[in-house]
C-alpha atoms as a PDB file:
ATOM      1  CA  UNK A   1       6.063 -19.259  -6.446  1.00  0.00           C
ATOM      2  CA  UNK A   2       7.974 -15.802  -7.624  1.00  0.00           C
ATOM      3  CA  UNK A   3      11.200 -16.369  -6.102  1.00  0.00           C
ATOM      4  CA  UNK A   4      13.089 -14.031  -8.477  1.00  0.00           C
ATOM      5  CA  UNK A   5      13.641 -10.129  -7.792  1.00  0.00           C
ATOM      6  CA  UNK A   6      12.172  -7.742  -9.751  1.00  0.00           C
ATOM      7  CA  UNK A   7      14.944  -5.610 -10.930  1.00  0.00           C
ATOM      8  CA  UNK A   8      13.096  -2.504 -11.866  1.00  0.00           C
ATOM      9  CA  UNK A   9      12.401  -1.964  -8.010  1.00  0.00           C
ATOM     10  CA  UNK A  10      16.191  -2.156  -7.364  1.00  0.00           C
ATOM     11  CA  UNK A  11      16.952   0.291 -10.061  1.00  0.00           C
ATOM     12  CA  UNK A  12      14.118   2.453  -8.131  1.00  0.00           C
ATOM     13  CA  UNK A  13      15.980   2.648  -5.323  1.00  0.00           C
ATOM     14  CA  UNK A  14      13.912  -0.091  -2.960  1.00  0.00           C
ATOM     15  CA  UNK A  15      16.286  -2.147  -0.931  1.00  0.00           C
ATOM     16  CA  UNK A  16      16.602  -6.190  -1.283  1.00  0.00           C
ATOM     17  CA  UNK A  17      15.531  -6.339   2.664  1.00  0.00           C
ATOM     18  CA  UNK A  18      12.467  -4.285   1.857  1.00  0.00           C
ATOM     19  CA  UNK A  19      11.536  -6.252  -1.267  1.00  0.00           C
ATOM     20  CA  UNK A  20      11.897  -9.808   0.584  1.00  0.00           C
ATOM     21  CA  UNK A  21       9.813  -7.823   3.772  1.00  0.00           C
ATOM     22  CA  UNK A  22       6.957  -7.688   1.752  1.00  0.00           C
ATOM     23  CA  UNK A  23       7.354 -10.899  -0.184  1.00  0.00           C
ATOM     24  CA  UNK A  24       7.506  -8.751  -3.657  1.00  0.00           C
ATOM     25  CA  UNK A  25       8.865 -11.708  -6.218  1.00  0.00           C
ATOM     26  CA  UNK A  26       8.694 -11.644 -10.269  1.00  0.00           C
ATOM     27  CA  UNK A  27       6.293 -13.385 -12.710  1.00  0.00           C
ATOM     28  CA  UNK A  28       9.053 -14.488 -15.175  1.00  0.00           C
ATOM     29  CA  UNK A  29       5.767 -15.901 -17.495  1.00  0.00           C
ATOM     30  CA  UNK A  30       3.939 -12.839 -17.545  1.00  0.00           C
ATOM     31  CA  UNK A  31       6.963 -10.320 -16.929  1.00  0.00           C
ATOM     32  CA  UNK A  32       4.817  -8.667 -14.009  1.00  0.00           C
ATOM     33  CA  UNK A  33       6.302  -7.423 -10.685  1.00  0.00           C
ATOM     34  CA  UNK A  34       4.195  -9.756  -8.191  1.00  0.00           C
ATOM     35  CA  UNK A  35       2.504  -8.276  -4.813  1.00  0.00           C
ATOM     36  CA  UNK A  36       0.992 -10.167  -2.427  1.00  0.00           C
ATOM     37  CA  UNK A  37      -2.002  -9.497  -0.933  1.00  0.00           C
ATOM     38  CA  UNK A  38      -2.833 -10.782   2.615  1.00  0.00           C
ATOM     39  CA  UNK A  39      -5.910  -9.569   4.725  1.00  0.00           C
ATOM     40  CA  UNK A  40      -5.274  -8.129   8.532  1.00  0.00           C
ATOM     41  CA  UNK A  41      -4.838 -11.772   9.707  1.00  0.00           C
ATOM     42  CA  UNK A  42      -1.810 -12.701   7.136  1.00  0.00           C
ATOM     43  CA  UNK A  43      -3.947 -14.817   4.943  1.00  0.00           C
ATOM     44  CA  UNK A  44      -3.114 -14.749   1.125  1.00  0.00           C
ATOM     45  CA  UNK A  45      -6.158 -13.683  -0.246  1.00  0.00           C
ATOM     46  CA  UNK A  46      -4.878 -12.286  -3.364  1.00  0.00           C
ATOM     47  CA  UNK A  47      -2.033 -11.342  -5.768  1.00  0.00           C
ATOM     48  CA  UNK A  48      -1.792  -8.243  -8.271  1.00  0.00           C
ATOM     49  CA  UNK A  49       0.846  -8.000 -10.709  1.00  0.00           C
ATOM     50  CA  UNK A  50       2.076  -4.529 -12.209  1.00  0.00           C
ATOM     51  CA  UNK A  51       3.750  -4.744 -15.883  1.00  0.00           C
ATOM     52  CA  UNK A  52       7.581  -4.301 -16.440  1.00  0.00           C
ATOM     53  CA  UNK A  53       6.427  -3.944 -20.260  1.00  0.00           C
ATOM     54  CA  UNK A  54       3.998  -1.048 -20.433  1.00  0.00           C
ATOM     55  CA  UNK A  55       1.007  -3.198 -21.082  1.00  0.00           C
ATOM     56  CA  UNK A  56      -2.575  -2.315 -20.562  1.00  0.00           C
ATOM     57  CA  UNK A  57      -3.508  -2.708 -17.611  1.00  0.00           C
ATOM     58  CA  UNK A  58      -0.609  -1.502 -15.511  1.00  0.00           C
ATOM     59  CA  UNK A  59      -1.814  -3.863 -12.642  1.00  0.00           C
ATOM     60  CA  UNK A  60      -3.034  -6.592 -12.931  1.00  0.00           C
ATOM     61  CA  UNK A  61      -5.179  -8.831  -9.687  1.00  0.00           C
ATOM     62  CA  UNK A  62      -4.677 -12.287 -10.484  1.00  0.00           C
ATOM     63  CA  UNK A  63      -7.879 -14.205 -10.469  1.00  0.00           C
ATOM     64  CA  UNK A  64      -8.089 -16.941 -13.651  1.00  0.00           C
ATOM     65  CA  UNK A  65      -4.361 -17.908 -12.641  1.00  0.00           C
ATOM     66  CA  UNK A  66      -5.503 -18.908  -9.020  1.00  0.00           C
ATOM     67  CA  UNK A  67      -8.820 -20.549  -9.670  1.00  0.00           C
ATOM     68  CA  UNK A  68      -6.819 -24.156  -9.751  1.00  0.00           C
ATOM     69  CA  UNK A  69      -4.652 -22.901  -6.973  1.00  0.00           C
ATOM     70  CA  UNK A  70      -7.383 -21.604  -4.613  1.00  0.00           C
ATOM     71  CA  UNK A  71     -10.436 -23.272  -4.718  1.00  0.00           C
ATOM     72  CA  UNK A  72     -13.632 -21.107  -4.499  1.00  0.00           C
ATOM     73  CA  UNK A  73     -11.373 -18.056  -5.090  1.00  0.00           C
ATOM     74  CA  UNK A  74     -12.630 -14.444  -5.050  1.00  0.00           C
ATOM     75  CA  UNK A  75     -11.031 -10.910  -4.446  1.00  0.00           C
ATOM     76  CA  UNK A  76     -12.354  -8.407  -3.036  1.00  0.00           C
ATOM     77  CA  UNK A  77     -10.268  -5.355  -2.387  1.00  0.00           C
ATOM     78  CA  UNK A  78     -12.444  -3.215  -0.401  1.00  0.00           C
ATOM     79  CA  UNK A  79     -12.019  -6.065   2.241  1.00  0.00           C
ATOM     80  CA  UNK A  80      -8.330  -5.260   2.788  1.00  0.00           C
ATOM     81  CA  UNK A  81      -5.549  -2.739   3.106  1.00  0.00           C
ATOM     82  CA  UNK A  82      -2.581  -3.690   2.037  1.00  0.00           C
ATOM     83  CA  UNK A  83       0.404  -4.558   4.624  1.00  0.00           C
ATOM     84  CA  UNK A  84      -2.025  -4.393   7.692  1.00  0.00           C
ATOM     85  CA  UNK A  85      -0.799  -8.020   8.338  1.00  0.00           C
ATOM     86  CA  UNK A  86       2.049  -6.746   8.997  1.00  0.00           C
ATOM     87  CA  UNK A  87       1.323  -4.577  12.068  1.00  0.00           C
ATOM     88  CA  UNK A  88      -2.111  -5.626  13.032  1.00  0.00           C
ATOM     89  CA  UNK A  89      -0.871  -7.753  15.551  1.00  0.00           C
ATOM     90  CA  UNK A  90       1.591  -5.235  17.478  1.00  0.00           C
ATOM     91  CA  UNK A  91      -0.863  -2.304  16.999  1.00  0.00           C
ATOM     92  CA  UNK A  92      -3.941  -4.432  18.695  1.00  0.00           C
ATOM     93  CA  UNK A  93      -2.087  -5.756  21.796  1.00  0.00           C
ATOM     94  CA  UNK A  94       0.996  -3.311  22.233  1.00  0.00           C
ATOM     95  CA  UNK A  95      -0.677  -0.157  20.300  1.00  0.00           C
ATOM     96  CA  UNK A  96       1.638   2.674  19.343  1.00  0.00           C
ATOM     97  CA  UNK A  97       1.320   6.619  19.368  1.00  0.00           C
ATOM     98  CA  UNK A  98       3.079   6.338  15.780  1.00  0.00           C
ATOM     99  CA  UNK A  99       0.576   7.288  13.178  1.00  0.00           C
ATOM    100  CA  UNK A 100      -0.407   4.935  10.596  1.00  0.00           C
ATOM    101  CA  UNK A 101       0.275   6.162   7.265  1.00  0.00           C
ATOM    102  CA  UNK A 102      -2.173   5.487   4.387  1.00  0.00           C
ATOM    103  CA  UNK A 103      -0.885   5.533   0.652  1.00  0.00           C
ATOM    104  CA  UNK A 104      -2.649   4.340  -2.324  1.00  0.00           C
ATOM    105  CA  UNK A 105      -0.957   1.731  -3.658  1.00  0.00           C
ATOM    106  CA  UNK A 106       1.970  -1.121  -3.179  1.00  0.00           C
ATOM    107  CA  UNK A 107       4.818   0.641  -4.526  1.00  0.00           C
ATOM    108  CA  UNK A 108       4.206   4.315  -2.848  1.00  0.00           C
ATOM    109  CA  UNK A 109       3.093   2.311   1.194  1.00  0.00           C
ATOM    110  CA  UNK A 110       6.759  -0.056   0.487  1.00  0.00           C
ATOM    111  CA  UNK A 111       8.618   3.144   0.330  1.00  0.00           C
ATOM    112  CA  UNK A 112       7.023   5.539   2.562  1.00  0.00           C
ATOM    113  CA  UNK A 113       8.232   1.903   5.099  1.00  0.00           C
ATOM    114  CA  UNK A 114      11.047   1.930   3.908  1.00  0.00           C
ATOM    115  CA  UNK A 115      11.920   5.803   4.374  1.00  0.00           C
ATOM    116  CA  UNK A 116      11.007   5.099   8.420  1.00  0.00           C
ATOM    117  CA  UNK A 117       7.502   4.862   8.762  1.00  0.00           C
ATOM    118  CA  UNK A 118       6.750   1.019   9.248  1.00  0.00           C
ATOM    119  CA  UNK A 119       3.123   1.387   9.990  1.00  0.00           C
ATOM    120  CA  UNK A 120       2.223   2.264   6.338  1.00  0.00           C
ATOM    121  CA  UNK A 121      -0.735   0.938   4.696  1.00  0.00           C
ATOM    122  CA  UNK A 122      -2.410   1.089   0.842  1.00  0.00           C
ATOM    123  CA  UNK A 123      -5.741   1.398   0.015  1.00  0.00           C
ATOM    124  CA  UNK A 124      -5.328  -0.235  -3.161  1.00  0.00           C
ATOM    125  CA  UNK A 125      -6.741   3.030  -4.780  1.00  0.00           C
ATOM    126  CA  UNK A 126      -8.141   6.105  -3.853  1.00  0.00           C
ATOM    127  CA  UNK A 127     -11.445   4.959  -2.366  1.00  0.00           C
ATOM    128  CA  UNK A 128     -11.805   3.944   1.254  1.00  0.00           C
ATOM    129  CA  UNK A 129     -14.391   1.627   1.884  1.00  0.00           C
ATOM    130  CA  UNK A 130     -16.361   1.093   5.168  1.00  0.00           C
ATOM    131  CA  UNK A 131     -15.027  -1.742   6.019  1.00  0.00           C
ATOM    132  CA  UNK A 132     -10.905  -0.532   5.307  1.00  0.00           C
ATOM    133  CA  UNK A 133     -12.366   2.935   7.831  1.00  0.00           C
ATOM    134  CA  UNK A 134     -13.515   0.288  10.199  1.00  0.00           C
ATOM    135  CA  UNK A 135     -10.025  -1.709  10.240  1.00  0.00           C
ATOM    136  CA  UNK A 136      -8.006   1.494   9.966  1.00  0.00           C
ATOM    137  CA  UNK A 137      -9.753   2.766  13.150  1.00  0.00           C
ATOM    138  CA  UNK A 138      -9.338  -0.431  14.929  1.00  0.00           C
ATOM    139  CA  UNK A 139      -5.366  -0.109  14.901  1.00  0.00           C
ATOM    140  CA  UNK A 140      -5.728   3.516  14.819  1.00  0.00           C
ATOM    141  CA  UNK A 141      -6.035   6.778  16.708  1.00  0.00           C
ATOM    142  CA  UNK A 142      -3.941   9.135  13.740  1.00  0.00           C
ATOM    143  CA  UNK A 143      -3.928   8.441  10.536  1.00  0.00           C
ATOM    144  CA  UNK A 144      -2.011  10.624   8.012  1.00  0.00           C
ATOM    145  CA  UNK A 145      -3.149  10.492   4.342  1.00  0.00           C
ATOM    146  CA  UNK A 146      -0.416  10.097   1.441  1.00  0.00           C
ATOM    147  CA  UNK A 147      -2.197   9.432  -1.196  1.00  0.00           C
ATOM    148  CA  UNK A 148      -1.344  10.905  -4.832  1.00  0.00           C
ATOM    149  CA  UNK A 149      -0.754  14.269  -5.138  1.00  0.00           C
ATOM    150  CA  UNK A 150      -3.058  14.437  -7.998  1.00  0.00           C
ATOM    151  CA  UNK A 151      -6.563  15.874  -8.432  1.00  0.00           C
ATOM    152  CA  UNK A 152      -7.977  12.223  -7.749  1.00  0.00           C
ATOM    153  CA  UNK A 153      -6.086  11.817  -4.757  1.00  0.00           C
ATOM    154  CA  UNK A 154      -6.114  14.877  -3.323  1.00  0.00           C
ATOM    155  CA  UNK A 155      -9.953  14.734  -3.841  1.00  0.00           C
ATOM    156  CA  UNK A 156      -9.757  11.440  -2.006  1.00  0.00           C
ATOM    157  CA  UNK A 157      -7.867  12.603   0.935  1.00  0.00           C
ATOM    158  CA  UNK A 158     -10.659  15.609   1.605  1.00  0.00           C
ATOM    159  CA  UNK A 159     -13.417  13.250   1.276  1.00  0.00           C
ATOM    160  CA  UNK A 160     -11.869  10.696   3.580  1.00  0.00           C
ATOM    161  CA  UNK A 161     -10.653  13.151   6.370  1.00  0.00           C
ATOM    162  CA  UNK A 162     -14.032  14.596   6.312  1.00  0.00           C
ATOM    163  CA  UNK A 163     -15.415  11.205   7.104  1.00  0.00           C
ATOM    164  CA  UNK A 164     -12.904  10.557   9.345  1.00  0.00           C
ATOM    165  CA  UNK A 165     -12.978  13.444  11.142  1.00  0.00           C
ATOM    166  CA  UNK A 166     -10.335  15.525  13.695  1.00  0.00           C
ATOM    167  CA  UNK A 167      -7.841  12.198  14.071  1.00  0.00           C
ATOM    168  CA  UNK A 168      -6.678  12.408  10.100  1.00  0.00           C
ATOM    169  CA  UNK A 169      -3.948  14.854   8.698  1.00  0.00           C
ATOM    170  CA  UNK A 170      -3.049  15.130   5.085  1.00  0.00           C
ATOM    171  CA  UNK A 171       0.679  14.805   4.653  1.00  0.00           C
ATOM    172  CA  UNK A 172       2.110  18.057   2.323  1.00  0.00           C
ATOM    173  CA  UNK A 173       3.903  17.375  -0.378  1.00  0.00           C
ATOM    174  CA  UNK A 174       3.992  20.062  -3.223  1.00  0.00           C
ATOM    175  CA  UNK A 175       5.088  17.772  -6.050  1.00  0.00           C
ATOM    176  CA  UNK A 176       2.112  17.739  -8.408  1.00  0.00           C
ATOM    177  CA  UNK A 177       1.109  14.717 -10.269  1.00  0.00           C
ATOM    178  CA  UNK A 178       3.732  13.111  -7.730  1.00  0.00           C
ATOM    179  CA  UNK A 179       3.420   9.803  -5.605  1.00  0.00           C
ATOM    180  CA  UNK A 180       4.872   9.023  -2.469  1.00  0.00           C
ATOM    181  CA  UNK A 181       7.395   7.269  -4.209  1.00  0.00           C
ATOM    182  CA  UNK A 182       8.077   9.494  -6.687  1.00  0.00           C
ATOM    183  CA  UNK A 183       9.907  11.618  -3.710  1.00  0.00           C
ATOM    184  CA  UNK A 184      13.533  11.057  -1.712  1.00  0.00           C
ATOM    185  CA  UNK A 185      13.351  10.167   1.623  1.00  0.00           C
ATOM    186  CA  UNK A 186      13.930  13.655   3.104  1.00  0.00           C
ATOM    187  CA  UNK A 187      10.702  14.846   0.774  1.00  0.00           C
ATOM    188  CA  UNK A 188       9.111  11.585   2.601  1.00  0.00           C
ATOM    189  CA  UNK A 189       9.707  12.580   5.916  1.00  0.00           C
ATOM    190  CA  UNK A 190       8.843  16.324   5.784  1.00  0.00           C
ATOM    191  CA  UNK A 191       5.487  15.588   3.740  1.00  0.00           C
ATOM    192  CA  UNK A 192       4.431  13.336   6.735  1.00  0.00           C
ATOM    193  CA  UNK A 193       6.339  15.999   9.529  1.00  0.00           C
ATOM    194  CA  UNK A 194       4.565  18.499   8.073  1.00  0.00           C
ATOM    195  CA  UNK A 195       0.953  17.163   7.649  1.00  0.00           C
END
């Protein structure tokens, strides 16, 4: 459906392999960089576009553009974290003593991957719901928290270790007001070595 390449990622640095790894395409109509969203089992269960044009809002979930696609559709994205489709499988019958990292959104989880640690997930936010603790912990026995380093995400991360408990680390990252992806790939790897 978005077969073209958004650009602006490539001038980010995010490599054509990684891009076509997630299935990122571009909305030529609505000139919105297109994520797929797929729930643990690889079911398409949504789509969020973010804006190449500085519009309000930045992201956008699709909904009124899949109602005739999708019949009955709804979204609902406390239900999922983003790219667990993607390793659900291996983690459940293989497991892994990798940690899963958790970021909180598309663009900062594709390039944490893409800096070396394939077992990345986003939260799609800064909130964890129950149900995203409960699938976490099922693939899960460390978990390192890269969220924003912001006073929203950094508030996040202590709430959510603190629920979590003794098997979550925060990764360190002194960048304020920074995202995972706002770092290089050294800064990537020492936040998460160092959490």
């Amino acid at each position: 459906m978005f077969e073209f390449q958004p650009k602006a990622l490539l001038k980010e640095g995010f490599d054509l392999e990684t891009l076509k790894h997630f299935e990122v395409g571009f909305d030529r109509t609505r000139k919105r960089i297109i994520f797929p969203i797929r729930n643990h089992h690889g079911d398409l269960v949504g789509m969020s576009g973010r804006t190449t044009r500085n519009e309000s809002p930045r992201y956008k979930v699709y909904r009124s553009e899949l109602y005739g696609i999708i019949p009955n559709y709804s979204f609902n994205k406390s239900s999922v974290l983003w790219n667990l489709d993607k390793i659900y499988q291996r983690r459940m019958n293989i497991g892994s003593s990798q940690p899963v990292v958790v970021c909180e959104g598309f663009k900062a989880a594709m390039w944490v991957a893409q800096c070396g640690y394939a077992d990345t997930v986003a939260l799609l936010g800064t909130h964890m719901s129950m149900e995203q603790e409960f699938l976490l912990r099922r693939v899960a026995n460390d978990v390192i928290l890269f969220l924003d380093n912001d006073e929203p995400g950094r508030d996040a991360m202590r709430k959510i270790a603190s629920r979590m408990g003794g098997s979550v680390r925060i990764a360190n990252y002194k960048k304020l007001g920074a995202s995972p992806d706002d770092l290089s790939e050294d800064e990537v790897l020492r936040a998460i070595n160092d959490a």
